[in-house]
Protein backbone atom coordinates (compact mmCIF):
# COMPACT_ATOMS: atom_id res chain seq x y z
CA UNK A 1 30.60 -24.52 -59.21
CA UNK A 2 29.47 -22.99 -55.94
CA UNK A 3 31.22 -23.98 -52.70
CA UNK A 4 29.18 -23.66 -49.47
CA UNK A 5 31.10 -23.07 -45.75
CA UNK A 6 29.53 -26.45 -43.67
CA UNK A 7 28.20 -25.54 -40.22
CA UNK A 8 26.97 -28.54 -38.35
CA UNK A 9 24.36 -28.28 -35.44
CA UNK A 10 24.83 -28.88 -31.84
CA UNK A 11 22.48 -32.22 -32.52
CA UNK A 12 24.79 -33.17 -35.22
CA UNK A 13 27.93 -32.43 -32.90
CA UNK A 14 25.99 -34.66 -30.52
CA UNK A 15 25.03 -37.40 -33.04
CA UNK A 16 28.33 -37.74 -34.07
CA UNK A 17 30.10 -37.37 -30.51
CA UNK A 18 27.23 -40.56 -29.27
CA UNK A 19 27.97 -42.63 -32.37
CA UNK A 20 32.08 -42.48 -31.09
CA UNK A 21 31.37 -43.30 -27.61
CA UNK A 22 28.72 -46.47 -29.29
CA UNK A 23 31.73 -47.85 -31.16
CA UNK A 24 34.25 -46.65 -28.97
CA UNK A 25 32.99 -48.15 -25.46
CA UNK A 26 29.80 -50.89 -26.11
CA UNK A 27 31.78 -52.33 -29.30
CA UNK A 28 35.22 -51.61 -27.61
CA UNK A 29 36.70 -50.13 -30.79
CA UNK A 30 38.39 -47.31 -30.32
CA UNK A 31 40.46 -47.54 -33.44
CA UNK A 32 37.22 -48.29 -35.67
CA UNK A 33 35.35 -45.11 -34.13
CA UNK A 34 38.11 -42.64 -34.59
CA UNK A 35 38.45 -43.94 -38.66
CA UNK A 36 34.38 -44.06 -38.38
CA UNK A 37 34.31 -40.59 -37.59
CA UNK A 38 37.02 -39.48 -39.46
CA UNK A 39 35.47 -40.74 -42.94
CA UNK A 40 32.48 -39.47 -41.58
CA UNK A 41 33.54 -35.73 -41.76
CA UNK A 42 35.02 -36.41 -44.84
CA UNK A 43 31.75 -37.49 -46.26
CA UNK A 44 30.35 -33.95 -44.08
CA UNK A 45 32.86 -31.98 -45.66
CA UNK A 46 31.88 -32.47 -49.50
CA UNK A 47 28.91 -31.19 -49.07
CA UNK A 48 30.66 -28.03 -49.29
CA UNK A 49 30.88 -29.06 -53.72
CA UNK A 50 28.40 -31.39 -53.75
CA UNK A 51 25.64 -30.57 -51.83
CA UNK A 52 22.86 -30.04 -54.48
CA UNK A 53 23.67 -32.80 -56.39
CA UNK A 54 21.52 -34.28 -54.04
CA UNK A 55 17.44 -34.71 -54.38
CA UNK A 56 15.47 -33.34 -51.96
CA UNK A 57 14.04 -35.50 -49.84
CA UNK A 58 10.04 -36.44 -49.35
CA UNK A 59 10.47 -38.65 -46.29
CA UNK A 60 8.25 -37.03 -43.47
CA UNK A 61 11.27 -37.61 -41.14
CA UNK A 62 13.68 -36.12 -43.16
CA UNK A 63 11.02 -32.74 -44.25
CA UNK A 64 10.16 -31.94 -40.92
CA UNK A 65 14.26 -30.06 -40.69
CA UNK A 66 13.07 -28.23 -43.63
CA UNK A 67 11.11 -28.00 -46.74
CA UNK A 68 14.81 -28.38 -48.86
CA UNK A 69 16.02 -31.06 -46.00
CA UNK A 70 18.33 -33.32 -47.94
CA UNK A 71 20.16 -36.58 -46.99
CA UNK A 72 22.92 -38.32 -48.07
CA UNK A 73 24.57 -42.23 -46.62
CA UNK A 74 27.90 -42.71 -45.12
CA UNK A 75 27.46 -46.70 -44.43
CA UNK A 76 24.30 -47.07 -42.02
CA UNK A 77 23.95 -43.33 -41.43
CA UNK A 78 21.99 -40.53 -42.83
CA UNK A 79 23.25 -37.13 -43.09
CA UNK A 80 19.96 -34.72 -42.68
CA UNK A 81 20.86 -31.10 -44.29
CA UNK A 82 19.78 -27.79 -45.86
CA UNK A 83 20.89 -25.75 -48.57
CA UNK A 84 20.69 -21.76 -47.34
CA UNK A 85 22.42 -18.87 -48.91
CA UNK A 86 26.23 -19.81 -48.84
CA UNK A 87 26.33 -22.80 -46.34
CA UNK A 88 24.87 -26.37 -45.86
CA UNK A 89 23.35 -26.82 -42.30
CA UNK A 90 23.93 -30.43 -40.97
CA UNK A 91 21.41 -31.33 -38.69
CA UNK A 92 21.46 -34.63 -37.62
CA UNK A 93 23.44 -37.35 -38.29
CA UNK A 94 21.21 -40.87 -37.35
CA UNK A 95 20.95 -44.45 -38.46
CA UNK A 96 19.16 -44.81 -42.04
CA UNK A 97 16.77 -47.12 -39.86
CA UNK A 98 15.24 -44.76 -38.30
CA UNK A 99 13.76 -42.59 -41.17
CA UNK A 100 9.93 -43.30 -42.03
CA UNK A 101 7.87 -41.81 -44.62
């Protein structure tokens, strides 16, 4: 089984660093935005076995990060990625809501 190294983008870093301060200071939960984003890396981080066990995606907001952009859910969120030589590029992390074919 190949294992890739995970290397998320600075709009990832940001997607995930915007969702904390959401939860964190409109919902005033900080407790339930640190667990959010803890689960949330765990979810990130295996990719690093998992990562083609995922389709391909053919949702026009999804392709346009790459003809192999892939997404998996963690609750409401899609993680956007691509598969290159021996790492998984996360590149956005948004709500499932938002992607249109």
């Amino acid at each position: 089984m190949k294992r890739y190294h995970i290397r998320i983008s600075a709009f990832a870093f940001k997607d995930i660093e915007n969702l904390r301060f959401v939860i964190t200071e409109i919902f005033k939960s900080p407790h339930t935005a640190t667990v959010y984003v803890e689960e949330l890396r765990k979810e990130i981080n295996l990719l690093a076995i998992s990562a083609e066990s995922f389709p391909v995606s053919n949702l026009n907001s999804v392709i346009k990060f790459g003809h192999n952009a892939r997404r998996i859910n963690y609750k409401k969120m899609s993680i956007i990625y691509t598969i290159h030589d021996n790492f998984v590029l996360i590149h956005r992390i948004i709500p499932g809501s938002m992607l249109t074919e």
